[in-house]
Every structure is written in C-alpha cells, then in structure tokens.
PDB file of N, CA and C in Angstrom:
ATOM      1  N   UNK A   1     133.059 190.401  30.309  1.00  0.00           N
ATOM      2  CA  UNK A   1     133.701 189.481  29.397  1.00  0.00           C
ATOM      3  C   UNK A   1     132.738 188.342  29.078  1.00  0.00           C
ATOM      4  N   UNK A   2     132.566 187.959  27.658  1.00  0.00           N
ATOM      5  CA  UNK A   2     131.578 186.974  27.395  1.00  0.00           C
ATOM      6  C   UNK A   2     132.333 185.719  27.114  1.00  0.00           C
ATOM      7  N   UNK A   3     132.019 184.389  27.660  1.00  0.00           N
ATOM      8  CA  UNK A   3     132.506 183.330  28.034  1.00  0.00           C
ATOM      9  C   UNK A   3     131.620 182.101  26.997  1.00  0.00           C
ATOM     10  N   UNK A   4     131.662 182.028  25.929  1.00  0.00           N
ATOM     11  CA  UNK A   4     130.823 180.909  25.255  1.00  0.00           C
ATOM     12  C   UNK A   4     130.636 179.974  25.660  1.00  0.00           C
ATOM     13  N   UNK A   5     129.313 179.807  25.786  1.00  0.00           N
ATOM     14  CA  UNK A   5     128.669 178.342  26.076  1.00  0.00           C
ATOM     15  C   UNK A   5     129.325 177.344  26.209  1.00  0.00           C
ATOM     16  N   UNK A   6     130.048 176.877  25.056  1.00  0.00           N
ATOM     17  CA  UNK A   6     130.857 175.665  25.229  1.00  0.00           C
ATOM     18  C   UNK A   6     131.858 174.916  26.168  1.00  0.00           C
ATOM     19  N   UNK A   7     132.691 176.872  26.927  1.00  0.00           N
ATOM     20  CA  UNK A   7     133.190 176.608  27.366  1.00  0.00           C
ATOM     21  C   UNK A   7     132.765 176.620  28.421  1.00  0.00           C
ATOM     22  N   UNK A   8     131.857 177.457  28.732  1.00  0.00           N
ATOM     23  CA  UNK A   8     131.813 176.811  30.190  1.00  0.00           C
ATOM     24  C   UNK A   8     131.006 175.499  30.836  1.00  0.00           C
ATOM     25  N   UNK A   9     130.466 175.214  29.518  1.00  0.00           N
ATOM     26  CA  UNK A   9     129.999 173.742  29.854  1.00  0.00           C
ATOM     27  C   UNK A   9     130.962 172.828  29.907  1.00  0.00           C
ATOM     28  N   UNK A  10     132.608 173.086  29.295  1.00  0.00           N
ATOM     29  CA  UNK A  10     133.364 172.047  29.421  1.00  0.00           C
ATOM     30  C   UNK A  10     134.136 172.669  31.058  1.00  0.00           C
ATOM     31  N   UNK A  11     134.078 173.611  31.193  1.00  0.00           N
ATOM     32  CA  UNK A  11     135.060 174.194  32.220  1.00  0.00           C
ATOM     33  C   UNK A  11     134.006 172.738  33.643  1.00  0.00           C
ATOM     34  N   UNK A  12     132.601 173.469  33.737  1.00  0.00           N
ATOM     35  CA  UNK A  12     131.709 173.320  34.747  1.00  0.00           C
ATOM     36  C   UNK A  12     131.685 171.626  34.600  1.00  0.00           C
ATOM     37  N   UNK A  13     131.845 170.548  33.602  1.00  0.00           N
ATOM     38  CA  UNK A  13     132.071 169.275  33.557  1.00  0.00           C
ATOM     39  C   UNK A  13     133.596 169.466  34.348  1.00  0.00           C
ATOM     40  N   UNK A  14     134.844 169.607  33.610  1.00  0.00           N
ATOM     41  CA  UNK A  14     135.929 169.266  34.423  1.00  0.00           C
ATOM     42  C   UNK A  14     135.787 169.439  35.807  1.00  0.00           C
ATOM     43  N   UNK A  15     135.248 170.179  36.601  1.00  0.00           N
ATOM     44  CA  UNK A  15     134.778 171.040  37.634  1.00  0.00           C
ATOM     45  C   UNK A  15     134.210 169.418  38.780  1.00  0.00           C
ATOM     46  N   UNK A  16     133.015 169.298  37.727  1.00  0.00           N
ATOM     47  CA  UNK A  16     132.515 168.119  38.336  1.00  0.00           C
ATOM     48  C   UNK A  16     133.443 166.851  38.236  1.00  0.00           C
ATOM     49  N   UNK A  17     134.055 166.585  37.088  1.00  0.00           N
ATOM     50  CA  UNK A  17     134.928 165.326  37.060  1.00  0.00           C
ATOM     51  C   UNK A  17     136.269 165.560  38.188  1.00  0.00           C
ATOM     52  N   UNK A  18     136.575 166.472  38.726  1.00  0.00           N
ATOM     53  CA  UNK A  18     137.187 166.577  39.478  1.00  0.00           C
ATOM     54  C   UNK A  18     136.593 166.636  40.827  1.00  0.00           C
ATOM     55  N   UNK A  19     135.770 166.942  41.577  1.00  0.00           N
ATOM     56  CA  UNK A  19     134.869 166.670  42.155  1.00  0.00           C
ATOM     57  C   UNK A  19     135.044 165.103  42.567  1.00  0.00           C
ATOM     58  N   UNK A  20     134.238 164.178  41.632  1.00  0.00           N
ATOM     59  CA  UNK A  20     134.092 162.857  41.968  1.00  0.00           C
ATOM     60  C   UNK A  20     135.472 162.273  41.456  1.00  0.00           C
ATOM     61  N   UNK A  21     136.191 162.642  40.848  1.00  0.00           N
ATOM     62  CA  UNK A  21     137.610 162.431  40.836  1.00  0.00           C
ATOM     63  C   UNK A  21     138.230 161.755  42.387  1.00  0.00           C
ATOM     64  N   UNK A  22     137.988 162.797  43.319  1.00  0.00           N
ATOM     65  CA  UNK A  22     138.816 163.569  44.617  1.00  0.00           C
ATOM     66  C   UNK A  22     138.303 162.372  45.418  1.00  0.00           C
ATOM     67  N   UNK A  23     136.993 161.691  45.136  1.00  0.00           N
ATOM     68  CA  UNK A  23     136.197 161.560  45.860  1.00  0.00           C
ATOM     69  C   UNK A  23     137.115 159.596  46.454  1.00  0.00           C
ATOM     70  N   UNK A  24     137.928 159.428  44.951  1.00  0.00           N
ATOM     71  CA  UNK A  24     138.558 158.373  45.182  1.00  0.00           C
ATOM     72  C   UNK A  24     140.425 158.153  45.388  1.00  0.00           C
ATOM     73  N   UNK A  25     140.597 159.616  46.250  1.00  0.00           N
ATOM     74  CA  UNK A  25     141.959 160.535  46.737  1.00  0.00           C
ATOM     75  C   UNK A  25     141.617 160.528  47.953  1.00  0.00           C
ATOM     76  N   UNK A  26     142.012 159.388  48.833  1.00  0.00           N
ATOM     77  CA  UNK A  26     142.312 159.195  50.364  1.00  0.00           C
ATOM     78  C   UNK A  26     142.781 160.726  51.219  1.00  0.00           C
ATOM     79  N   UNK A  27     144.143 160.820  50.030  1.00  0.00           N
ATOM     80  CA  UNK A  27     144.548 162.187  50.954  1.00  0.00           C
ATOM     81  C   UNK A  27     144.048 163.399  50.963  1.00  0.00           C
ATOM     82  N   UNK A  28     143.140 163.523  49.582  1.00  0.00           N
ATOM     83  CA  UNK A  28     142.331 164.870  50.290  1.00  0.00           C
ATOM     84  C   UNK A  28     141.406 164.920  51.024  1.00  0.00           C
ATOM     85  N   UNK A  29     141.020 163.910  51.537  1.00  0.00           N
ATOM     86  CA  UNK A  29     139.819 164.003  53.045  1.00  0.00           C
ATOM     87  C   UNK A  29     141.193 164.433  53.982  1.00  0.00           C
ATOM     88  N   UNK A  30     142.485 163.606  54.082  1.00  0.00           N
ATOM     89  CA  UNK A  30     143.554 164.020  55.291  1.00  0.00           C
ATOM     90  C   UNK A  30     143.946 165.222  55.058  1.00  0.00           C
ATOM     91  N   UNK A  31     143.780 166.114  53.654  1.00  0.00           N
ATOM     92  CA  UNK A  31     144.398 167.085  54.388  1.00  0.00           C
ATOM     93  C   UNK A  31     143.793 168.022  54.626  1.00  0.00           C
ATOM     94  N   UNK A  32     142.349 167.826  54.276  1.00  0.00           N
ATOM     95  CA  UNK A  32     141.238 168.836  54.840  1.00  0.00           C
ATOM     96  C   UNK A  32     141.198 169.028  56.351  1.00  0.00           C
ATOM     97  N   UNK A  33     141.747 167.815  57.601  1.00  0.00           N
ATOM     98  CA  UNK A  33     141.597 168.121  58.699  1.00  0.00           C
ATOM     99  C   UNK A  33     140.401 168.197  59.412  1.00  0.00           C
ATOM    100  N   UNK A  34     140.458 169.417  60.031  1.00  0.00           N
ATOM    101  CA  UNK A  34     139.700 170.206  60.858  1.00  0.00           C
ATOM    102  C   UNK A  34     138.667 171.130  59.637  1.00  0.00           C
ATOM    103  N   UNK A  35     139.175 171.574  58.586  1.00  0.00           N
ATOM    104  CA  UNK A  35     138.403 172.613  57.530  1.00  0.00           C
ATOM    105  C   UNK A  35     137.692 171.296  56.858  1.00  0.00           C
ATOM    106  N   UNK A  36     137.637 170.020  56.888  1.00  0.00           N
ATOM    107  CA  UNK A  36     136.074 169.107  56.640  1.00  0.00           C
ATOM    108  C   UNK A  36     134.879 169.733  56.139  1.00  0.00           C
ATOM    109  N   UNK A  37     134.103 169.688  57.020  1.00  0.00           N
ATOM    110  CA  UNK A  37     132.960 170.493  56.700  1.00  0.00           C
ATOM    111  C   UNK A  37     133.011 171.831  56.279  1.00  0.00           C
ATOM    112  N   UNK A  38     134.047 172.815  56.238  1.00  0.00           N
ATOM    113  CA  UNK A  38     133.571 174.247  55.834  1.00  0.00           C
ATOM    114  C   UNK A  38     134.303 173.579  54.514  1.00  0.00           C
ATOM    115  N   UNK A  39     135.083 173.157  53.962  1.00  0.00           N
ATOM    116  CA  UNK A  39     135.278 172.812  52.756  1.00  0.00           C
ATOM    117  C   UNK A  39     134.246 172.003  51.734  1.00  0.00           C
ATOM    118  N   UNK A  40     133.531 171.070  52.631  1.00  0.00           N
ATOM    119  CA  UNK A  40     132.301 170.699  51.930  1.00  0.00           C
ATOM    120  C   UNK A  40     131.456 171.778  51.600  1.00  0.00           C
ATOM    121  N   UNK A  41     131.097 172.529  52.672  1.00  0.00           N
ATOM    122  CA  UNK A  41     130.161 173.375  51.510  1.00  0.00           C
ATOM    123  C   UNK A  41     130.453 174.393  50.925  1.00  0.00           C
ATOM    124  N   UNK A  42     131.690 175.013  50.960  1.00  0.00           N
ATOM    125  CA  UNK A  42     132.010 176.100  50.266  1.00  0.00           C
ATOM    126  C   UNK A  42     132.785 175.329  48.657  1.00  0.00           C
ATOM    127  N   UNK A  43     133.028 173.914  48.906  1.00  0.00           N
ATOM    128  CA  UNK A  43     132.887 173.003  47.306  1.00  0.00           C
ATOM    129  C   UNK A  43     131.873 172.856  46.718  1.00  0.00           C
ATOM    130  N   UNK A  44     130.554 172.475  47.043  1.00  0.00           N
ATOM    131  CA  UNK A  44     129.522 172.695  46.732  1.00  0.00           C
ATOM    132  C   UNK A  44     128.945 173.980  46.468  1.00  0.00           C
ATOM    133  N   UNK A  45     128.956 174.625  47.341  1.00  0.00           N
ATOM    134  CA  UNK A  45     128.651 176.033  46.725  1.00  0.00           C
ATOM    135  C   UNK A  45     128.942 176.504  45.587  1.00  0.00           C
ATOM    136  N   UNK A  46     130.263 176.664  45.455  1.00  0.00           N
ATOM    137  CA  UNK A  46     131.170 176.763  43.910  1.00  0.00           C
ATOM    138  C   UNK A  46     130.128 175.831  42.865  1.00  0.00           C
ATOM    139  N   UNK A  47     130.583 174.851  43.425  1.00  0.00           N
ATOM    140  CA  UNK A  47     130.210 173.644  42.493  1.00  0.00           C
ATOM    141  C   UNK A  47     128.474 174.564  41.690  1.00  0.00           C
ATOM    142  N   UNK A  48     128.182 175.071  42.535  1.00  0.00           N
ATOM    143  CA  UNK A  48     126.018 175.039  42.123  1.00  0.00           C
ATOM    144  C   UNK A  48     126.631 176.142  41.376  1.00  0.00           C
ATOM    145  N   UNK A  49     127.493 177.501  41.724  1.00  0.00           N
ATOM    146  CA  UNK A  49     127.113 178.470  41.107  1.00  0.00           C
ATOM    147  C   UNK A  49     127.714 178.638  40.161  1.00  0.00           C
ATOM    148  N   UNK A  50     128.891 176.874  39.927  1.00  0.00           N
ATOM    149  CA  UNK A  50     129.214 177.644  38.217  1.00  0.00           C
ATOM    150  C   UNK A  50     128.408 176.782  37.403  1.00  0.00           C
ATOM    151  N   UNK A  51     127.654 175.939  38.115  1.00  0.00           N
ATOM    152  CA  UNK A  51     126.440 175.428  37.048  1.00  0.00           C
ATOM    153  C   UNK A  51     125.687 176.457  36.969  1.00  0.00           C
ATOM    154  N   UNK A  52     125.051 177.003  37.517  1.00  0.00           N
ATOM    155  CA  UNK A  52     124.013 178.568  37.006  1.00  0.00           C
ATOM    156  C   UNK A  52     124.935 179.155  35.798  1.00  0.00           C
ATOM    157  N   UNK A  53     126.243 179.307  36.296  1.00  0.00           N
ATOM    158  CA  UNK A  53     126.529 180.280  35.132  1.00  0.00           C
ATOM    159  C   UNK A  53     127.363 180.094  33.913  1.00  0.00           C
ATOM    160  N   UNK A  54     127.058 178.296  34.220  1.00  0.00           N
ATOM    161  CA  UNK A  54     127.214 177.331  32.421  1.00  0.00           C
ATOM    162  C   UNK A  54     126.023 177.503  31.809  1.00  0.00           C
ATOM    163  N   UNK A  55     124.830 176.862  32.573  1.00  0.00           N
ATOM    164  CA  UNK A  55     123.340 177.451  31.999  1.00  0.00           C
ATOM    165  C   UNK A  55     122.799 178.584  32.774  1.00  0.00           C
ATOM    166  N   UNK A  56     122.989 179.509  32.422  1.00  0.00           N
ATOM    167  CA  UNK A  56     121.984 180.469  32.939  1.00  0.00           C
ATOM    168  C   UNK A  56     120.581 180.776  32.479  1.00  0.00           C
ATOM    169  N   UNK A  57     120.173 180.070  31.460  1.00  0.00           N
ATOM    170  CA  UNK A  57     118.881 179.997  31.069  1.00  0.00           C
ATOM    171  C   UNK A  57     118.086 179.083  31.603  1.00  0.00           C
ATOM    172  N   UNK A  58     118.891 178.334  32.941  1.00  0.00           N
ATOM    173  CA  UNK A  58     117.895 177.244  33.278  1.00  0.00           C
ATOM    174  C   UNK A  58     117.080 177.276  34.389  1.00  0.00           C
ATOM    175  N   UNK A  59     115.921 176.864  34.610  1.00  0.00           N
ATOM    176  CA  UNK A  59     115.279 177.605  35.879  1.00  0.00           C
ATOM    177  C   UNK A  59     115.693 176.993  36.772  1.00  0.00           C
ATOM    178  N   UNK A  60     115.618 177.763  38.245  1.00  0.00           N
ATOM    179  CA  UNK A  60     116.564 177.808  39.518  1.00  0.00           C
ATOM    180  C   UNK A  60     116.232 176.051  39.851  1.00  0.00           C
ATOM    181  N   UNK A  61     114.859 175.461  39.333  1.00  0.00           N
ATOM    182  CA  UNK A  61     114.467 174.579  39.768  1.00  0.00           C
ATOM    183  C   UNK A  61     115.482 172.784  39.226  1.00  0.00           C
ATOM    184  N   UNK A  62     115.675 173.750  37.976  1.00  0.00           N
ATOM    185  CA  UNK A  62     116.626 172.158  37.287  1.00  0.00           C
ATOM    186  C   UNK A  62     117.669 172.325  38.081  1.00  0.00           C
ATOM    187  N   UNK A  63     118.650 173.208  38.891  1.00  0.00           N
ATOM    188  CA  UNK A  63     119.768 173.815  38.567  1.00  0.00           C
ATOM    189  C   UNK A  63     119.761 172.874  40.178  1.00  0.00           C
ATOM    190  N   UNK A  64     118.606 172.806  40.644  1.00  0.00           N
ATOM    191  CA  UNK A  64     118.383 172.138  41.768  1.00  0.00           C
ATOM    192  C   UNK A  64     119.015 170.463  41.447  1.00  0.00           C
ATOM    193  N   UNK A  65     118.571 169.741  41.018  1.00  0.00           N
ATOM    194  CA  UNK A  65     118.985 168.363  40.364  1.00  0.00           C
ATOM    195  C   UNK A  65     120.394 168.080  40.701  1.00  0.00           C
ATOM    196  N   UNK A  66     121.563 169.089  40.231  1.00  0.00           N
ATOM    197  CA  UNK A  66     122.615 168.744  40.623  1.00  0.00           C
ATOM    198  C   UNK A  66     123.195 169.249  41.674  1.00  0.00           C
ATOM    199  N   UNK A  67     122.336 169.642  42.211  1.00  0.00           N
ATOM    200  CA  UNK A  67     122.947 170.311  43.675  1.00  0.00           C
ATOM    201  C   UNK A  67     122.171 169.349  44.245  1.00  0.00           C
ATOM    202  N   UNK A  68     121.455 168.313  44.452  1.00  0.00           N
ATOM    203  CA  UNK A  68     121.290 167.665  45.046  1.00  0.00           C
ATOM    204  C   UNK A  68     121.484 165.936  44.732  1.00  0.00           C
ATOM    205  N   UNK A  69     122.124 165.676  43.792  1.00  0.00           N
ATOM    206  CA  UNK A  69     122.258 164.485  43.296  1.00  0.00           C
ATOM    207  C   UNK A  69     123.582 164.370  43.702  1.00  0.00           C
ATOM    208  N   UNK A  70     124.726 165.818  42.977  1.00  0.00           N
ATOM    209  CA  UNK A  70     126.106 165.230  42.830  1.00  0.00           C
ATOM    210  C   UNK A  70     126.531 164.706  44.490  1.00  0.00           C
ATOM    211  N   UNK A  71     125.741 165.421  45.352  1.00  0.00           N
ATOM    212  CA  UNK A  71     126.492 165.420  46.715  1.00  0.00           C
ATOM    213  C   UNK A  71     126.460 163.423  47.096  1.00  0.00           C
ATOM    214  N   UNK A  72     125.119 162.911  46.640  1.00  0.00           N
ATOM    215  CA  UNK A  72     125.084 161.620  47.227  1.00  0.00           C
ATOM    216  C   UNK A  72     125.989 160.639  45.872  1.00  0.00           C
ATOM    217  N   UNK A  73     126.093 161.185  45.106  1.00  0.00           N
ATOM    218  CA  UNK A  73     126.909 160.397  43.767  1.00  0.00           C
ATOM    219  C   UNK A  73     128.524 160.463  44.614  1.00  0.00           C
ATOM    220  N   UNK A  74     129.051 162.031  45.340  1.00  0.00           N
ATOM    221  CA  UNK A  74     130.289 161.886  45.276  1.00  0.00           C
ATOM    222  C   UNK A  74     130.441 161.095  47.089  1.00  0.00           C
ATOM    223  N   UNK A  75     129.575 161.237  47.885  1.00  0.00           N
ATOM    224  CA  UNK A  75     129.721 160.336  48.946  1.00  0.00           C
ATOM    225  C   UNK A  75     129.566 158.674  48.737  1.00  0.00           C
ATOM    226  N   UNK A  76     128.732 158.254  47.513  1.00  0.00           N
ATOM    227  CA  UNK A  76     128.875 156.886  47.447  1.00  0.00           C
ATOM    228  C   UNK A  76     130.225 156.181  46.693  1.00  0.00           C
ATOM    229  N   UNK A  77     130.610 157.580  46.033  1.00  0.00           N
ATOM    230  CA  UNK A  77     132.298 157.721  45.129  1.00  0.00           C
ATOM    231  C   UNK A  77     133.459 157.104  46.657  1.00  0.00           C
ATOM    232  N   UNK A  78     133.043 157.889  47.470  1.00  0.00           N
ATOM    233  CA  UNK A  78     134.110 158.131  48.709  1.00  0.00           C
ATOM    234  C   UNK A  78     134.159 156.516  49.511  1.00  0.00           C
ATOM    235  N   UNK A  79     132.324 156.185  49.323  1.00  0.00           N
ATOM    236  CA  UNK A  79     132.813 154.695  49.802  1.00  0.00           C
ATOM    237  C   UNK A  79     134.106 154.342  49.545  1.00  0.00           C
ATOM    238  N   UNK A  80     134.098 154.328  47.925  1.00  0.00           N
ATOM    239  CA  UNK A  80     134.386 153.227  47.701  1.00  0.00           C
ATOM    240  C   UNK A  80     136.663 153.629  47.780  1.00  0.00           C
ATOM    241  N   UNK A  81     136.393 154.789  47.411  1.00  0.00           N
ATOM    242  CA  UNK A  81     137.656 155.353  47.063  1.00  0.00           C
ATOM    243  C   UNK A  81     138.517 155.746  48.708  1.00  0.00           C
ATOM    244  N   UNK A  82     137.265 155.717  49.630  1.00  0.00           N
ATOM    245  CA  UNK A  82     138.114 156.054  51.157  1.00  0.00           C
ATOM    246  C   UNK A  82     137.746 154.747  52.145  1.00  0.00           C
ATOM    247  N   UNK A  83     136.831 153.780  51.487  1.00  0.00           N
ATOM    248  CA  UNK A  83     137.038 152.943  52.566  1.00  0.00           C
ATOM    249  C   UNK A  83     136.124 153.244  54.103  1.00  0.00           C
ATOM    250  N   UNK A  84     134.977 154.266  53.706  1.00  0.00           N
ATOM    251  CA  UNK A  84     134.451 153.920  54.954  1.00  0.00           C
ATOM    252  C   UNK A  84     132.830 154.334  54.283  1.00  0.00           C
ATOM    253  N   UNK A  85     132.183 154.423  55.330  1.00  0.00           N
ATOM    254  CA  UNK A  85     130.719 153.706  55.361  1.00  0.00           C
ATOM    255  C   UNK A  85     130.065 155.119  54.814  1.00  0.00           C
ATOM    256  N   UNK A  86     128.630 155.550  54.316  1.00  0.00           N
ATOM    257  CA  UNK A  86     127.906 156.582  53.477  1.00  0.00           C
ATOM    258  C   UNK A  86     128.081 157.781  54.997  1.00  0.00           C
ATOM    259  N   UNK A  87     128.270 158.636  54.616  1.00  0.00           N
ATOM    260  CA  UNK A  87     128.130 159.766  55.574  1.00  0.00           C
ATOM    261  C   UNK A  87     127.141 160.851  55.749  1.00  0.00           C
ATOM    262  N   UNK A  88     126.335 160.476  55.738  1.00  0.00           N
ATOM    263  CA  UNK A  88     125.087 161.301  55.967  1.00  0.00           C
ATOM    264  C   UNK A  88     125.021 163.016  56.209  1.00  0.00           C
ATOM    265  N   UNK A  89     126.019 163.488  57.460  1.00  0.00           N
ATOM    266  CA  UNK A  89     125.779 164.778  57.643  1.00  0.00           C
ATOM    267  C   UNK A  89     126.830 165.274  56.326  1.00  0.00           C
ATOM    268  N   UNK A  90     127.676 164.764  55.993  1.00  0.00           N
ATOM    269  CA  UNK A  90     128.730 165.364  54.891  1.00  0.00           C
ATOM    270  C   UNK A  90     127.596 165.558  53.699  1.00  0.00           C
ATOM    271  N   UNK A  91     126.433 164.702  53.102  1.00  0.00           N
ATOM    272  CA  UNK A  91     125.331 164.781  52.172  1.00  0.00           C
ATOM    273  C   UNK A  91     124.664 166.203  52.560  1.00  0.00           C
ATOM    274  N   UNK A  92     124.237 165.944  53.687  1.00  0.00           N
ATOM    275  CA  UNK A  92     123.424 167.512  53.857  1.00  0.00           C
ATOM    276  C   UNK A  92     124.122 169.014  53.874  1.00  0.00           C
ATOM    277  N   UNK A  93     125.452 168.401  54.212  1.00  0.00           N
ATOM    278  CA  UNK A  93     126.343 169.815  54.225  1.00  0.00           C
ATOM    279  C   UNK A  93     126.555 169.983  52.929  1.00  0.00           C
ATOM    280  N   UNK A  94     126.904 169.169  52.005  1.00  0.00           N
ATOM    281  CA  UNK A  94     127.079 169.164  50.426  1.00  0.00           C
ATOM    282  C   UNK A  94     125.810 170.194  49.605  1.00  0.00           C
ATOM    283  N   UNK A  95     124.760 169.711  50.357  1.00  0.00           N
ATOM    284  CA  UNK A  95     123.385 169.862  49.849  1.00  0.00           C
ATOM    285  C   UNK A  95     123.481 171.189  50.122  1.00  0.00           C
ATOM    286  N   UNK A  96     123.569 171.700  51.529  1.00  0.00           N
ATOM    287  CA  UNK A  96     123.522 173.039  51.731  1.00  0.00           C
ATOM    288  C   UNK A  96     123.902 173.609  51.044  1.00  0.00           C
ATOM    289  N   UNK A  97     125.698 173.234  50.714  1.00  0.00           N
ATOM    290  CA  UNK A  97     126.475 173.986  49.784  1.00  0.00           C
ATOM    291  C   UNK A  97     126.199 174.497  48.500  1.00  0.00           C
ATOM    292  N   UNK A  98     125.127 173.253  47.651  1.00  0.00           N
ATOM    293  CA  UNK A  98     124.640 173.506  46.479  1.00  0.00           C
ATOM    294  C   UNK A  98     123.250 174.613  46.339  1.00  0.00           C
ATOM    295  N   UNK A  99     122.618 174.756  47.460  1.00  0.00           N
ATOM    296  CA  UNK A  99     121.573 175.503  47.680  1.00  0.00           C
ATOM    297  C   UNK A  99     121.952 177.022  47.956  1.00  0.00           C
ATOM    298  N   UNK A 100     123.169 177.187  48.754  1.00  0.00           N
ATOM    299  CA  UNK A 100     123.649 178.498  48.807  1.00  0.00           C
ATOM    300  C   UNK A 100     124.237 178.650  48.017  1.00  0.00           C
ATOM    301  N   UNK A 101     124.796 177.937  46.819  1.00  0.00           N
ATOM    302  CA  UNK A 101     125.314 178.765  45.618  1.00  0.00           C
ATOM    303  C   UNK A 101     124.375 178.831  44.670  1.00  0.00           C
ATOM    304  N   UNK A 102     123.480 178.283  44.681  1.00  0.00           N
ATOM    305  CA  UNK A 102     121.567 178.626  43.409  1.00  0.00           C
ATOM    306  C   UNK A 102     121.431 179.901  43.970  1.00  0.00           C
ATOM    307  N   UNK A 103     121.281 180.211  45.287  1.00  0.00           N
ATOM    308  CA  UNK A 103     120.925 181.385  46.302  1.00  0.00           C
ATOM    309  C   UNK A 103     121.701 182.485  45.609  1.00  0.00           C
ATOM    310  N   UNK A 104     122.998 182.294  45.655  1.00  0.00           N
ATOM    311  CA  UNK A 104     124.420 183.171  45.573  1.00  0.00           C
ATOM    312  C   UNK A 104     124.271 183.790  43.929  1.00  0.00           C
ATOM    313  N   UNK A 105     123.855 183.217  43.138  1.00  0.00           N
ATOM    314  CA  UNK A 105     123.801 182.948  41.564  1.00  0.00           C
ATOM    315  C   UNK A 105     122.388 183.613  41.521  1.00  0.00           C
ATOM    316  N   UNK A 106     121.489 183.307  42.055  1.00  0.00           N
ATOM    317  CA  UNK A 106     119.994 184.220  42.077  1.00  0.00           C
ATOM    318  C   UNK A 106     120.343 185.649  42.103  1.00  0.00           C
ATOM    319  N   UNK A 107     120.914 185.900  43.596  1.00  0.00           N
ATOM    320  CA  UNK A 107     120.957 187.119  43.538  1.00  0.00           C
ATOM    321  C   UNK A 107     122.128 187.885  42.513  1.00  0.00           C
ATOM    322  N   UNK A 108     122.963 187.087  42.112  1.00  0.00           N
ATOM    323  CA  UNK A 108     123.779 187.516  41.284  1.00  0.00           C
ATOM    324  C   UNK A 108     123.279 188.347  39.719  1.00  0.00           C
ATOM    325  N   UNK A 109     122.345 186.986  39.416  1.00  0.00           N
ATOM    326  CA  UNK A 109     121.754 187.283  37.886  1.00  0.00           C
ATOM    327  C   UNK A 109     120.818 188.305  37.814  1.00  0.00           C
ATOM    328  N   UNK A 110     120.085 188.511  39.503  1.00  0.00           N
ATOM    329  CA  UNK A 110     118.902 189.472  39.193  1.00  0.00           C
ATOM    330  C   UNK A 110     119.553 190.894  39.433  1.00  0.00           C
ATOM    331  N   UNK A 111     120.626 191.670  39.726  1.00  0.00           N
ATOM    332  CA  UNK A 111     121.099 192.663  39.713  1.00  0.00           C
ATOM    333  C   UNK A 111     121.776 192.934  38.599  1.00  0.00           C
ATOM    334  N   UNK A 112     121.418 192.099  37.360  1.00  0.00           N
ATOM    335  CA  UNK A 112     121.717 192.299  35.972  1.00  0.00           C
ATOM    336  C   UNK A 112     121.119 193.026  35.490  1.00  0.00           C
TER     337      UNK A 112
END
C-alpha cells in the first residue's frame, strides 16, 4: 500500500507532537510504573522508524539527528511538565531506542 509523502510527514509530526506533548502529562510517567524504561525505548524506537519511513530517501546519517536530539528536547520538556531534575539514563535509553529503530528500518528497506 502506497502512503503519500504528505501524509506521513503529517502522521510522523503528530507522532512527535505527541511525544513532547506527554512529556508535560505527570500521569503518564505514573502509569508507566515498573514498564519505565522498556517503554522508553520501545517509544523511541517507533518514534526513529516512522521517521525512516516519512523520509526514506534520507541517509541513515540525518535520520540520526532526531533520534538523538528529540530524546534530550523531550527530557528537558519533562523538567518542566513533571517537576523533577534532567534524567540522564532515561536520555540514553531514549537514544538507544532511536538507534534500534534506524537499525530496525535499515534492515527493513534493504530486503526491498
């Protein structure tokens, strides 16, 4: 099924505006719990691989940029929206997340 450009550049924005949306929603850190961290990076993950496949013409290297920016944009979001201090390992788990979905999306596009 072919998905026009447009849209998935608007889908993969809402995607992100929801994202840093969340980031100033107290209760979804509470009701993540215990699933915290596996939810960070399996959000991120998502997050990288439907940017690959809004641009898929872009090399793995740009695609890098927002897999590593949005994570410290939506933890400095959380300051402010949860009230506590920058969280460092939640950044790198974010980061991971965005790196295994470039990964996930690599191997995806090259068995095309």
């Amino acid at each position: 099924m072919h998905v026009p450009g447009w849209l998935r550049y608007r889908l993969y924005a809402i995607l992100v505006a929801c994202l840093i949306g969340g980031a100033f929603i107290p209760e979804f850190g509470e009701l993540a719990g215990s699933w915290h961290t596996p939810l960070h990076l399996l959000t991120f993950a998502l997050v990288a691989l439907m940017g690959c496949w809004a641009w898929p013409s872009l090399k793995w290297y740009w695609q890098l940029v927002p897999a590593l920016l949005l994570p410290v944009i939506q933890e400095v979001c959380e300051m402010y929206g949860y009230g506590h201090g920058l969280e460092w390992r939640d950044i790198l788990v974010d980061m991971a997340g965005g790196l295994i979905g470039i990964a996930i999306a690599a191997l995806l596009l090259r068995r095309r």
